[in-house]
C-alpha atoms as a PDB file:
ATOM      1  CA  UNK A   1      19.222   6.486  -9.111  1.00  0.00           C
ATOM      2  CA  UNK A   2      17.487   3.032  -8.256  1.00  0.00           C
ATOM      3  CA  UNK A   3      14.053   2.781 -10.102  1.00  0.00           C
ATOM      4  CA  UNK A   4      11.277   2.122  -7.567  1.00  0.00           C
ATOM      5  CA  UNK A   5      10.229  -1.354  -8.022  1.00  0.00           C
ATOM      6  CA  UNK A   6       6.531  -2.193  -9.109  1.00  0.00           C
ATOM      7  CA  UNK A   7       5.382  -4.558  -5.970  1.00  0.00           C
ATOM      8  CA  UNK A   8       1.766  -5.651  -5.503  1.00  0.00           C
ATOM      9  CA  UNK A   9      -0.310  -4.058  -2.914  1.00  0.00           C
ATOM     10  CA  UNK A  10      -3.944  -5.342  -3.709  1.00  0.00           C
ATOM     11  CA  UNK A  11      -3.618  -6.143  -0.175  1.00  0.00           C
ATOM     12  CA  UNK A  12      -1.539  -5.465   2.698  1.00  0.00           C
ATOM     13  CA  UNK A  13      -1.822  -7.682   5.653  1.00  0.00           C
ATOM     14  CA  UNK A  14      -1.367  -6.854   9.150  1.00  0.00           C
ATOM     15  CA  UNK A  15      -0.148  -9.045  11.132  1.00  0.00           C
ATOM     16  CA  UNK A  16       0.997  -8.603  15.154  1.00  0.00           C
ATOM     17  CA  UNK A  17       4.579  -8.534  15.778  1.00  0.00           C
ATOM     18  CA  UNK A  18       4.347 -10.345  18.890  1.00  0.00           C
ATOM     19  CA  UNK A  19       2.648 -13.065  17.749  1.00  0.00           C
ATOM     20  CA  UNK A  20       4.699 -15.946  15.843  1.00  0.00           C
ATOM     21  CA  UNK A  21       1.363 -18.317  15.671  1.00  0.00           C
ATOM     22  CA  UNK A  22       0.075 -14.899  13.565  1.00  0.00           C
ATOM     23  CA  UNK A  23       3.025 -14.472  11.336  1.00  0.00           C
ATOM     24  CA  UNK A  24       3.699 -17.874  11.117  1.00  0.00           C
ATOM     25  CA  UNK A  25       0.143 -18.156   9.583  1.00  0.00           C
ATOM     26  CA  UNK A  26       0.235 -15.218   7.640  1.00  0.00           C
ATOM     27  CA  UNK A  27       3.523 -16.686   5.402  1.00  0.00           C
ATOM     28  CA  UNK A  28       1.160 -19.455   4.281  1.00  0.00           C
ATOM     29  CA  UNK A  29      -1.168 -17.073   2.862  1.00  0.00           C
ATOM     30  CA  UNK A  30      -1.515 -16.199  -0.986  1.00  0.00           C
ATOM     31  CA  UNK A  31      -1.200 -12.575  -0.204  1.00  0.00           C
ATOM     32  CA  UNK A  32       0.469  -9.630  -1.895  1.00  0.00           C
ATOM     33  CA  UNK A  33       2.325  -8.081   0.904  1.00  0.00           C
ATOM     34  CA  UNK A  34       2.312  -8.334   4.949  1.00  0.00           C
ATOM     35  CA  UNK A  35       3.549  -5.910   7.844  1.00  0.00           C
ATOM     36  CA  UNK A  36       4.383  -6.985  10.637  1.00  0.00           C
ATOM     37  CA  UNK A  37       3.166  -4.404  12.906  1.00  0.00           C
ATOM     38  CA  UNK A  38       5.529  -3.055  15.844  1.00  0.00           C
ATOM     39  CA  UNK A  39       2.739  -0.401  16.749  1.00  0.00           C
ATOM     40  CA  UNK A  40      -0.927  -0.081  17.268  1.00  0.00           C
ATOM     41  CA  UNK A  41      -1.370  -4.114  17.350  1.00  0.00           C
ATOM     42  CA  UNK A  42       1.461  -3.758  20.103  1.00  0.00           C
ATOM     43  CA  UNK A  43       1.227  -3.637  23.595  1.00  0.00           C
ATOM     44  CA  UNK A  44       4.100  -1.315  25.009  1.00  0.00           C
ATOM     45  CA  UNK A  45       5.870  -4.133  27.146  1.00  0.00           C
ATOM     46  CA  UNK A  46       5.787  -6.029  24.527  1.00  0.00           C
ATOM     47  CA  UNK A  47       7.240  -3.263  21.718  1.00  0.00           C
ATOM     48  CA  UNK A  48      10.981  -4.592  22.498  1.00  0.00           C
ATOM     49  CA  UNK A  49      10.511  -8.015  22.484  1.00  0.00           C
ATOM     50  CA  UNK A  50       7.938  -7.986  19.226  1.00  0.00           C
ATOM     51  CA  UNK A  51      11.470  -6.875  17.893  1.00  0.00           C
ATOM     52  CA  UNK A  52      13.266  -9.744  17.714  1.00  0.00           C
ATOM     53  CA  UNK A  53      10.297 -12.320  17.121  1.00  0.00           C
ATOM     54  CA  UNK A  54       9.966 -10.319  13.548  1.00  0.00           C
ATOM     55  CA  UNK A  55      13.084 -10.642  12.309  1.00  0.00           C
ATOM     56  CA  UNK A  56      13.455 -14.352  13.582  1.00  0.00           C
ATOM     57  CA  UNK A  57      10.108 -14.657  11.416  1.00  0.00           C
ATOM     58  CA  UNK A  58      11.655 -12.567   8.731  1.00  0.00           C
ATOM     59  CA  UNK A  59      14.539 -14.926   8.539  1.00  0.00           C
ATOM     60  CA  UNK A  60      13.371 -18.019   8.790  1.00  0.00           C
ATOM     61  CA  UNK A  61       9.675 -18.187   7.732  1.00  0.00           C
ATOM     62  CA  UNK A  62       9.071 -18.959   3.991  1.00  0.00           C
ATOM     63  CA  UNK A  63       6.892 -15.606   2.527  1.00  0.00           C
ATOM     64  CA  UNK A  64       7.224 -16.976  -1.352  1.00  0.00           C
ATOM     65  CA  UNK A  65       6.533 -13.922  -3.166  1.00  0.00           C
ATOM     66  CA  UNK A  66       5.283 -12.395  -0.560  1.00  0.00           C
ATOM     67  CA  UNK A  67       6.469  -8.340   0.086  1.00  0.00           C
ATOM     68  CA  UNK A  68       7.998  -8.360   3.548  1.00  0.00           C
ATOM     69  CA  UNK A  69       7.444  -5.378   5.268  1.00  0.00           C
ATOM     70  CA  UNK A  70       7.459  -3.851   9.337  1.00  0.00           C
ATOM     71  CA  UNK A  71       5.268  -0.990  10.575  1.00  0.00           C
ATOM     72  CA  UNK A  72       7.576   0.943  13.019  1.00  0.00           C
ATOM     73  CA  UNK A  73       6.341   3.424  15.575  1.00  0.00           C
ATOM     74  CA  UNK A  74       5.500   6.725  15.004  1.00  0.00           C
ATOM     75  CA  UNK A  75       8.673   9.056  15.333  1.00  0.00           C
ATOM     76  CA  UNK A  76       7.219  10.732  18.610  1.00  0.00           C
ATOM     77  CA  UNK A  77       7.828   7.492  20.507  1.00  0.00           C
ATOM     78  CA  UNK A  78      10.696   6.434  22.263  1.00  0.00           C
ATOM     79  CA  UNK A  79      10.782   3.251  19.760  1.00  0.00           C
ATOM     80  CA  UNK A  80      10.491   4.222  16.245  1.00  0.00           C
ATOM     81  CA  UNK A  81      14.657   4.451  15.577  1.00  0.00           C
ATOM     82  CA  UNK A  82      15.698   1.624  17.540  1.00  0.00           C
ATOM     83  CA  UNK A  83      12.871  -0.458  15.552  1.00  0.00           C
ATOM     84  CA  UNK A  84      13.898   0.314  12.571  1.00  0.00           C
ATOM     85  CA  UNK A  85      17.795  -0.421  13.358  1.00  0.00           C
ATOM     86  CA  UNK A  86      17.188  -3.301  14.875  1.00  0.00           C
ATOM     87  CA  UNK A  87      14.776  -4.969  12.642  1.00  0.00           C
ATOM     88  CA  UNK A  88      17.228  -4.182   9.509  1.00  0.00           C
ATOM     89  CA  UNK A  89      20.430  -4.965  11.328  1.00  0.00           C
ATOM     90  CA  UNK A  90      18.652  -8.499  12.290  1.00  0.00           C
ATOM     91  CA  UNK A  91      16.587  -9.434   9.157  1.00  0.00           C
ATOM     92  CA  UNK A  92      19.055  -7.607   6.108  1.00  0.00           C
ATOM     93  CA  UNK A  93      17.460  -8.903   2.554  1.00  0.00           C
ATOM     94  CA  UNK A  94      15.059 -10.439   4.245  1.00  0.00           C
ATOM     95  CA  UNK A  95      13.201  -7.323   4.678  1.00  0.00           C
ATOM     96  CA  UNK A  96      11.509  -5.099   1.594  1.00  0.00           C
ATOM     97  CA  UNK A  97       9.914  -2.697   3.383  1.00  0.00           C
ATOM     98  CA  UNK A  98       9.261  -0.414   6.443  1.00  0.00           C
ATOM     99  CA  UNK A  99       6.457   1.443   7.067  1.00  0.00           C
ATOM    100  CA  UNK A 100       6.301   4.641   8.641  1.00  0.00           C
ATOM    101  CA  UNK A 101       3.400   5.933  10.533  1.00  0.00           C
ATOM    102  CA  UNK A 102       1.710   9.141  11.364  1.00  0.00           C
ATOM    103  CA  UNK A 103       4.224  10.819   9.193  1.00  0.00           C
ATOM    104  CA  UNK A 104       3.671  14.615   8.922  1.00  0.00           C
ATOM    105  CA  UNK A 105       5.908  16.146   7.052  1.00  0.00           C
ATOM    106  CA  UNK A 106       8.536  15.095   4.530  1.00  0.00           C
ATOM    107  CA  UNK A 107      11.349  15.573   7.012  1.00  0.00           C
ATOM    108  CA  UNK A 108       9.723  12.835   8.840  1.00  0.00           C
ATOM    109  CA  UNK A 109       9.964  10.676   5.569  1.00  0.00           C
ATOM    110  CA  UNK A 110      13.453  11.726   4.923  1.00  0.00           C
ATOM    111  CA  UNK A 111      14.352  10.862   8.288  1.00  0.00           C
ATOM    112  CA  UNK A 112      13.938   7.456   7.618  1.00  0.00           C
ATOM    113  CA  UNK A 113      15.260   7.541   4.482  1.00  0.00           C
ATOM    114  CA  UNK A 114      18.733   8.889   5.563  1.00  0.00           C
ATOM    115  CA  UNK A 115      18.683   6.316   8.685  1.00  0.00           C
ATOM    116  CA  UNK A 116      18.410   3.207   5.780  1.00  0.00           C
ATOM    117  CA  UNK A 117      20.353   4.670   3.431  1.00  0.00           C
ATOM    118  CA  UNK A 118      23.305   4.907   6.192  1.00  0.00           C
ATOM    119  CA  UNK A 119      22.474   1.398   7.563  1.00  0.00           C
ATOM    120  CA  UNK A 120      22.320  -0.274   3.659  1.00  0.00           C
ATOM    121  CA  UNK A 121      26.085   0.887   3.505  1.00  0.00           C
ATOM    122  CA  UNK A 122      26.985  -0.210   6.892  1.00  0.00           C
ATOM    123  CA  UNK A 123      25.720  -3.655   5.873  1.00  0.00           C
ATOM    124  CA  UNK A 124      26.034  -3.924   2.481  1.00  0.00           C
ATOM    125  CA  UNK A 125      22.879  -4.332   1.077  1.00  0.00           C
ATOM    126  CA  UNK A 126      22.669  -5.283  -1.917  1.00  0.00           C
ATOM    127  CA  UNK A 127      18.780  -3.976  -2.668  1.00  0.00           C
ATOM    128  CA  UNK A 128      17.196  -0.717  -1.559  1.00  0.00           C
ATOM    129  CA  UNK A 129      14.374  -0.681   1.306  1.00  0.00           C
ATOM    130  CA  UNK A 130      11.733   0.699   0.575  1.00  0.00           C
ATOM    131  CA  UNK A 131       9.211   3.123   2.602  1.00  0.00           C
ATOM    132  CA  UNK A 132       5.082   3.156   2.729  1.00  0.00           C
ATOM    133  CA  UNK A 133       3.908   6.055   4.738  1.00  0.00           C
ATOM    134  CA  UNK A 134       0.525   6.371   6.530  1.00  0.00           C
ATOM    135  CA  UNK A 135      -1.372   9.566   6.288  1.00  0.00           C
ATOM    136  CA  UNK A 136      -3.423   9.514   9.264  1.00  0.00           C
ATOM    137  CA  UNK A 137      -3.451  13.031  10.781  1.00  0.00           C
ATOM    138  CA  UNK A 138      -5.036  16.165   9.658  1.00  0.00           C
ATOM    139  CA  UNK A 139      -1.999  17.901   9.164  1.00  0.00           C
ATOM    140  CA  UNK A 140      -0.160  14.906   7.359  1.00  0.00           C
ATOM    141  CA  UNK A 141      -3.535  15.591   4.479  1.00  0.00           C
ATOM    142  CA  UNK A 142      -2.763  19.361   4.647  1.00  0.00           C
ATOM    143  CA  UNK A 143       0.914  18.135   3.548  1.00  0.00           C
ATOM    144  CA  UNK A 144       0.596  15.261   1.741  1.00  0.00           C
ATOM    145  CA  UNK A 145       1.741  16.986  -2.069  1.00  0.00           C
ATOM    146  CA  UNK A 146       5.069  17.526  -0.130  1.00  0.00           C
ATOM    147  CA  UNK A 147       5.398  14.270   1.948  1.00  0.00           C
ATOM    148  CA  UNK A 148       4.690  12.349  -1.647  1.00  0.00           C
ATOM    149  CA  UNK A 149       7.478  13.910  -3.294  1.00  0.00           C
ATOM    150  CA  UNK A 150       9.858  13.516   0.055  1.00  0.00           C
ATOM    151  CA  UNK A 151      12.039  10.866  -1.110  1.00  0.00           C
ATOM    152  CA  UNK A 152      12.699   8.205  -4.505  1.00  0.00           C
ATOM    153  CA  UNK A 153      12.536   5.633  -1.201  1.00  0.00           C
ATOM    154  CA  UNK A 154       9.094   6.364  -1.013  1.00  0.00           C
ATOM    155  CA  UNK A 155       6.430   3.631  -2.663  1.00  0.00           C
ATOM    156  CA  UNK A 156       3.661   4.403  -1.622  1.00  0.00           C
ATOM    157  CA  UNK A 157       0.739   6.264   0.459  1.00  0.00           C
ATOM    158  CA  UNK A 158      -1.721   4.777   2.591  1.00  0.00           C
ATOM    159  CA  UNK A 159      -4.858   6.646   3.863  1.00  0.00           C
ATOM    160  CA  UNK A 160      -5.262   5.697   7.782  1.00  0.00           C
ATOM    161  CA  UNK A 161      -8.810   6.311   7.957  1.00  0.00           C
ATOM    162  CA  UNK A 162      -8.950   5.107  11.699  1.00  0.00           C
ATOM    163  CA  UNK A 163      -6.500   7.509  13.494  1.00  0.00           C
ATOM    164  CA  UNK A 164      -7.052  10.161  10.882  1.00  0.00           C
ATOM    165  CA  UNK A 165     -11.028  10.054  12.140  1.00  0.00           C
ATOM    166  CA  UNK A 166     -10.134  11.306  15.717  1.00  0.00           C
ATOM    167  CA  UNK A 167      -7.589  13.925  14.500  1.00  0.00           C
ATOM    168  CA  UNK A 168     -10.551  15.145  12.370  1.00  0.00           C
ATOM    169  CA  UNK A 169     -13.516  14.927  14.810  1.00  0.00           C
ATOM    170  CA  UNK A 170     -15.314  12.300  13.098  1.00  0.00           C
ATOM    171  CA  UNK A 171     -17.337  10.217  14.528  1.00  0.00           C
ATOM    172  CA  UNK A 172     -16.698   6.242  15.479  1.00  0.00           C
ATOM    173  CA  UNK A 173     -20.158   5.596  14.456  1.00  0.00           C
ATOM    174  CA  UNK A 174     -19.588   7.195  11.194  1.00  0.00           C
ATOM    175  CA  UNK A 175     -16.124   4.771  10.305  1.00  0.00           C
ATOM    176  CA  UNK A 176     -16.865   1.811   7.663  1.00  0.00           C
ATOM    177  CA  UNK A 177     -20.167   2.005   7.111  1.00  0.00           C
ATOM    178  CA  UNK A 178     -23.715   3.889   6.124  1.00  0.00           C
ATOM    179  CA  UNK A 179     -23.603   7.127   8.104  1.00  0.00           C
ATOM    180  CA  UNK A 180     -25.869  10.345   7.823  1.00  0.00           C
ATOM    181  CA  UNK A 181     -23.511  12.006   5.669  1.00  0.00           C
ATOM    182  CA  UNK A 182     -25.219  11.705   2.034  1.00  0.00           C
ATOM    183  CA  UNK A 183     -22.191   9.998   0.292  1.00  0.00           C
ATOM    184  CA  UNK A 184     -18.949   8.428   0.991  1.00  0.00           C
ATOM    185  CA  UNK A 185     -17.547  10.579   3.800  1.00  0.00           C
ATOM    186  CA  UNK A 186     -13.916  10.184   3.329  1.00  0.00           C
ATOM    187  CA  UNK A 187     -13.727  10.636  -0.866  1.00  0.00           C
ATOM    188  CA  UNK A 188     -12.059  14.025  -0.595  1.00  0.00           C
ATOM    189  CA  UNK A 189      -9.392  12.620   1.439  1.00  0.00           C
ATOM    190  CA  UNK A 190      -8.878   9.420  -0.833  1.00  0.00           C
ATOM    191  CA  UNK A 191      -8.543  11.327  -4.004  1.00  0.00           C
ATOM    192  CA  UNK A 192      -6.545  13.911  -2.473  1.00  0.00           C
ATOM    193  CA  UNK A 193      -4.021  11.349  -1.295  1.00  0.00           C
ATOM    194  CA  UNK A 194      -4.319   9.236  -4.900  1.00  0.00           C
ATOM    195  CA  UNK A 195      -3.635  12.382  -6.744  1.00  0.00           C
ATOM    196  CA  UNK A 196      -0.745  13.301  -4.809  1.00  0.00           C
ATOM    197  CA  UNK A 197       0.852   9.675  -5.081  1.00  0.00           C
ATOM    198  CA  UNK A 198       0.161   9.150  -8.722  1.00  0.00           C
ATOM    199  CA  UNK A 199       1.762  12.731  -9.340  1.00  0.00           C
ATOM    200  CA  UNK A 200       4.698  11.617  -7.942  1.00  0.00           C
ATOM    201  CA  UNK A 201       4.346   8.263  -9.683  1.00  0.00           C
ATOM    202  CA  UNK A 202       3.873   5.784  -6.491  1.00  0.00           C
ATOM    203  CA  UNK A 203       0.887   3.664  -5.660  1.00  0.00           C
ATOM    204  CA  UNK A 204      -1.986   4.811  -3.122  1.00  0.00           C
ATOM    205  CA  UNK A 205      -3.898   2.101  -0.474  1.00  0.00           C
ATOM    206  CA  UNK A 206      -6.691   2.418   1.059  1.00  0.00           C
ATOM    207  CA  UNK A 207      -6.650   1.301   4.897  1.00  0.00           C
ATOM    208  CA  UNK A 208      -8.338  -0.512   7.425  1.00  0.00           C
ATOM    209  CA  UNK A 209     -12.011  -1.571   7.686  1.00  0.00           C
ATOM    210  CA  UNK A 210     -12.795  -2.990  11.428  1.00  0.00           C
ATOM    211  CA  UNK A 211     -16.021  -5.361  10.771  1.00  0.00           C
ATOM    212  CA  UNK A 212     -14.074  -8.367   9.633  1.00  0.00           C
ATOM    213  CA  UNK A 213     -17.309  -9.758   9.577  1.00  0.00           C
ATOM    214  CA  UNK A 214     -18.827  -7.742   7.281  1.00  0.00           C
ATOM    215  CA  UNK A 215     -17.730  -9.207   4.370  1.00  0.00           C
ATOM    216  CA  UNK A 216     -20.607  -7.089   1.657  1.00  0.00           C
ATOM    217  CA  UNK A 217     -19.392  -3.490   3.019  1.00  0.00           C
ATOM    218  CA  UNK A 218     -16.033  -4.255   3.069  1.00  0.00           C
ATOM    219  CA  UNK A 219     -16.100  -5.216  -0.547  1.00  0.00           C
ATOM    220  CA  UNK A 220     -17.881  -1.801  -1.060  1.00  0.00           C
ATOM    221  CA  UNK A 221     -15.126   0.093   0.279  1.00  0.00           C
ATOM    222  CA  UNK A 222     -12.625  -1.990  -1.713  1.00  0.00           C
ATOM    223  CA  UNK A 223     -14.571  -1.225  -4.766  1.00  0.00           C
ATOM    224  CA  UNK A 224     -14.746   2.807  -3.815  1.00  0.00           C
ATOM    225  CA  UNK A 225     -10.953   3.298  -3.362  1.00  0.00           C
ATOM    226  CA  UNK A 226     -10.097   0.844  -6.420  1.00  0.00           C
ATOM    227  CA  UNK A 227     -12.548   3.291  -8.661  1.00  0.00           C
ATOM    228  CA  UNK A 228     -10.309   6.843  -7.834  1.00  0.00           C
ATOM    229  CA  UNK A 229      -7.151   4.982  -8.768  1.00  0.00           C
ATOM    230  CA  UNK A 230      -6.124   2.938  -5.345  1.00  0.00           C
ATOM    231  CA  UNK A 231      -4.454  -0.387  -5.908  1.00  0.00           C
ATOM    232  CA  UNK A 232      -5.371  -2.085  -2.808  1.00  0.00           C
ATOM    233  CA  UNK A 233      -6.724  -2.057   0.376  1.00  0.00           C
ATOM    234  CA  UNK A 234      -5.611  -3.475   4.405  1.00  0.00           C
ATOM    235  CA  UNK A 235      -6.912  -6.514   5.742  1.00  0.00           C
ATOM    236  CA  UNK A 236      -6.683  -6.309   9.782  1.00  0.00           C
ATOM    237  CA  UNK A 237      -8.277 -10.118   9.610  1.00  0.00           C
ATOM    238  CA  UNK A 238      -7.438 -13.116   7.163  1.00  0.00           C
ATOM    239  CA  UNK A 239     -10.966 -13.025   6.371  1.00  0.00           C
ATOM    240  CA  UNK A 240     -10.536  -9.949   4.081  1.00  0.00           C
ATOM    241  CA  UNK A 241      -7.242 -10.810   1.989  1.00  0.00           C
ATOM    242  CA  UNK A 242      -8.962 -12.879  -0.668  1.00  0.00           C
ATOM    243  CA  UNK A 243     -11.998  -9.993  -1.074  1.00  0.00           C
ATOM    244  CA  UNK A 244      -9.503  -7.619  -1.581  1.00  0.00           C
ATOM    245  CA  UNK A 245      -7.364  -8.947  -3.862  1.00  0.00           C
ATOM    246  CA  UNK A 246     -10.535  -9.993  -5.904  1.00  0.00           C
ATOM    247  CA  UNK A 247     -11.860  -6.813  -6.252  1.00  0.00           C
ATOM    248  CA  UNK A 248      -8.552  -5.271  -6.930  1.00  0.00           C
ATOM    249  CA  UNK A 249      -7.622  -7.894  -9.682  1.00  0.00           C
ATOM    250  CA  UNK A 250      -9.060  -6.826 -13.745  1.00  0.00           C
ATOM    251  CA  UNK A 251     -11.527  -9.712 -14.825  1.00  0.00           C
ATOM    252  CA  UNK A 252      -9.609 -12.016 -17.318  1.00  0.00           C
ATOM    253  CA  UNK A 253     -11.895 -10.878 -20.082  1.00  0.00           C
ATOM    254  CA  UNK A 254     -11.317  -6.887 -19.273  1.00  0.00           C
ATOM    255  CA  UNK A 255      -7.809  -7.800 -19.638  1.00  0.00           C
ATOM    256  CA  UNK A 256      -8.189  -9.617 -23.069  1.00  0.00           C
ATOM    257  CA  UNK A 257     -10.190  -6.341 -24.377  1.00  0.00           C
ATOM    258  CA  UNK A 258      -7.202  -3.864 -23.379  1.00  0.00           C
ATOM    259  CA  UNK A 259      -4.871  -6.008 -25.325  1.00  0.00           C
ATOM    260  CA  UNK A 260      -7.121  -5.826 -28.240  1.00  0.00           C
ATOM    261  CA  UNK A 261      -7.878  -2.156 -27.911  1.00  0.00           C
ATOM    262  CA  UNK A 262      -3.691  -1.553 -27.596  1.00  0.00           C
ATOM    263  CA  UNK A 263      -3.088  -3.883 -30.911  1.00  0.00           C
ATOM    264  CA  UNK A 264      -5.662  -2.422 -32.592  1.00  0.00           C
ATOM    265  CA  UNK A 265      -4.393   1.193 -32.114  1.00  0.00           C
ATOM    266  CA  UNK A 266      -0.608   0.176 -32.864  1.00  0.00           C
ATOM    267  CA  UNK A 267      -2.211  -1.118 -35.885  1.00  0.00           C
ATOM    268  CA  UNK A 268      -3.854   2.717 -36.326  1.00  0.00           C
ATOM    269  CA  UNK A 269      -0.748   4.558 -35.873  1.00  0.00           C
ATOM    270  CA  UNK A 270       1.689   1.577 -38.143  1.00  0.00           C
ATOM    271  CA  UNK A 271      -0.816   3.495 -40.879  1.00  0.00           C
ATOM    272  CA  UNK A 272       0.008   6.588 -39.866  1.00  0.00           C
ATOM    273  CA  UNK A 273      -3.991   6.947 -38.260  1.00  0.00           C
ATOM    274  CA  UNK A 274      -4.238   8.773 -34.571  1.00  0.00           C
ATOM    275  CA  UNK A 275      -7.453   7.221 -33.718  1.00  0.00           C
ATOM    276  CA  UNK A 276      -9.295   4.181 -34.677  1.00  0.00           C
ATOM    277  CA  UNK A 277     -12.743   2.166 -34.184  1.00  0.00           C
ATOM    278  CA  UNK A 278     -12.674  -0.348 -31.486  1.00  0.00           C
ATOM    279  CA  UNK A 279     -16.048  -2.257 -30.453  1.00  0.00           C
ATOM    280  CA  UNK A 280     -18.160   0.468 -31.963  1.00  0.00           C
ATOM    281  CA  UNK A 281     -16.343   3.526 -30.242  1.00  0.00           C
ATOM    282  CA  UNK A 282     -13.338   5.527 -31.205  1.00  0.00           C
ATOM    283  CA  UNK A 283     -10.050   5.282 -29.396  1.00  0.00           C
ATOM    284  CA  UNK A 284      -7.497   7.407 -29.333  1.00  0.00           C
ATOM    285  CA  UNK A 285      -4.116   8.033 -27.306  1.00  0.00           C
ATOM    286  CA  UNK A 286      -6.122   8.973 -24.165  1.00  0.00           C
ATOM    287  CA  UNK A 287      -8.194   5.942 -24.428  1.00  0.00           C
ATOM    288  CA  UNK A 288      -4.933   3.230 -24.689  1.00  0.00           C
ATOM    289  CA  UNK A 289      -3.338   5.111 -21.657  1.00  0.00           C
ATOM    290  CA  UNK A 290      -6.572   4.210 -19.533  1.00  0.00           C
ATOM    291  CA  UNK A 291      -6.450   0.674 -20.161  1.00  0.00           C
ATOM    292  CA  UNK A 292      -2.622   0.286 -20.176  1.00  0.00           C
ATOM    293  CA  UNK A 293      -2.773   0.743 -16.649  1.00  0.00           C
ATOM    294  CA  UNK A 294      -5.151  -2.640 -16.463  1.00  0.00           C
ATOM    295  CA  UNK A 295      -2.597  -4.181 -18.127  1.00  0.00           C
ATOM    296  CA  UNK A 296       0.390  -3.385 -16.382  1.00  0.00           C
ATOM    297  CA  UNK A 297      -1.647  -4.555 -13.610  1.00  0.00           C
ATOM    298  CA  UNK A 298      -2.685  -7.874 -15.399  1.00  0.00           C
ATOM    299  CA  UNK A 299       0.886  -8.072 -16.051  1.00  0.00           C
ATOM    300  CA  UNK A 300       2.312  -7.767 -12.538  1.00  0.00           C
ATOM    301  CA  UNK A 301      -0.374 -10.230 -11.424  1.00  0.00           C
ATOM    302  CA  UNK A 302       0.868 -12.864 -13.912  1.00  0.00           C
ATOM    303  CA  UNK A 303      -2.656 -12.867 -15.827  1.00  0.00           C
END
């Protein structure tokens, strides 16, 4: 079994896939990982065509290390298999990912899964695509323990606050910002989601935030999903990738701390010791787990 490989999502771009001035633009960014969307950015003439303009970005467009990816259409819609057979059979490698929306179950998931996993061996492929799903719909949250553990394929979760708000009742005025409820409105759905990724040992995104130009909120709402565990968060506008990956990056001197607190405790347990002083406060096995996830992180990120 293929391991699941350890990508970067402290932001994930989304980019029109009927636009080659957008995607053009968006491979000169500094950004973790872009889809190029095939749905909601879309218009439905244009679904077809958007087809082929993505994989001729795919293939000739230089993304440097960049994670490639393409949001198909939901798999109620006349579009979502042809999209995804056309965009692999057209780009190959030079795709990593496809993303799946409005999933609700994991036979939706697995679905996809068995449609790549025949097309890698009708093409030869070489490396394994991967799958991000979108939990956007009530009963997608009701389901999400299962729909984590669908499929090794799977990378990752991503909470789609925007849909998931009208399949829940909530209020537009309510979305991305202060609202009347007293707190953030949508943290039982973001650590339900985180749990259920990290229990299945795949990363957890938060999504969209529409005021592009509300740069201070947006930074909140990075900072709120990065606390219960997220990695990263969407950016609809170019505005937003370099907030996101800031907030979603360890601070160079956090990092240097870790590495002392993991020496020092290697240094602990070389003397046969299960806990030992650190900065004035005892660590332990619990503590060095915490802060080797900032480092795997730090490490990822090259810092």
């Amino acid at each position: 079994m293929q391991e699941r490989p350890k990508r970067l999502r402290r932001c994930q771009l989304s980019v029109p896939g009927s636009s080659e001035k957008m995607m053009k633009k968006a491979s000169e960014m500094d950004v973790d990982f872009v889809f190029l969307d095939l749905e909601d950015a879309v218009a439905p003439t244009e679904k077809r065509p958007a087809r082929a303009k993505i994989v001729e970005a795919l293939n000739t467009l230089d993304w440097g290390r960049t994670t490639r990816c393409v949001r198909i259409n939901d798999l109620t819609t006349e579009y979502a298999y042809e999209d995804i057979i056309e965009v692999v059979e057209g780009a190959r490698e030079n795709i990593d990912m496809i993303m799946l929306p409005k999933a609700m179950s994991a036979s939706d998931v697995q679905f996809v899964d068995k449609l790549l996993t025949m097309m890698e061996k009708k093409l030869g492929l070489k490396k394994r695509i991967g799958i991000d799903v979108l939990i956007e719909e009530v009963e997608a949250m009701m389901h999400v323990e299962e729909i984590a553990a669908s499929t090794p394929r799977l990378e990752c979760l991503i909470f789609g606050m925007g849909d998931y708000s009208a399949s829940q009742g909530v209020s537009i005025r309510d979305i991305g910002g202060p609202s009347g409820y007293p707190g953030d409105i949508w943290s039982y759905q973001r650590h339900k989601l985180t749990i259920a990724a990290r229990a299945n040992r795949i990363d957890a995104v938060d999504g969209p935030f529409a005021d592009f130009k509300d740069p201070d909120t947006f930074r909140e709402e990075c900072r709120r999903s990065m606390i219960l565990g997220m990695v990263g968060k969407w950016a609809i506008h170019p505005a937003q990738v370099q907030l996101a990956q800031e907030v979603f990056s360890p601070k160079a001197e956090e990092v240097a701390k870790a590495r002392e607190m993991i020496a020092a405790y290697d240094a602990a347990l070389a003397q046969g010791l299960g806990a030992v002083q650190y900065g004035g406060k005892m660590i332990d096995i619990a503590s060095v787990r915490i802060v080797k996830n900032l480092v795997d992180r730090a490490d990822r990120i090259g810092m």
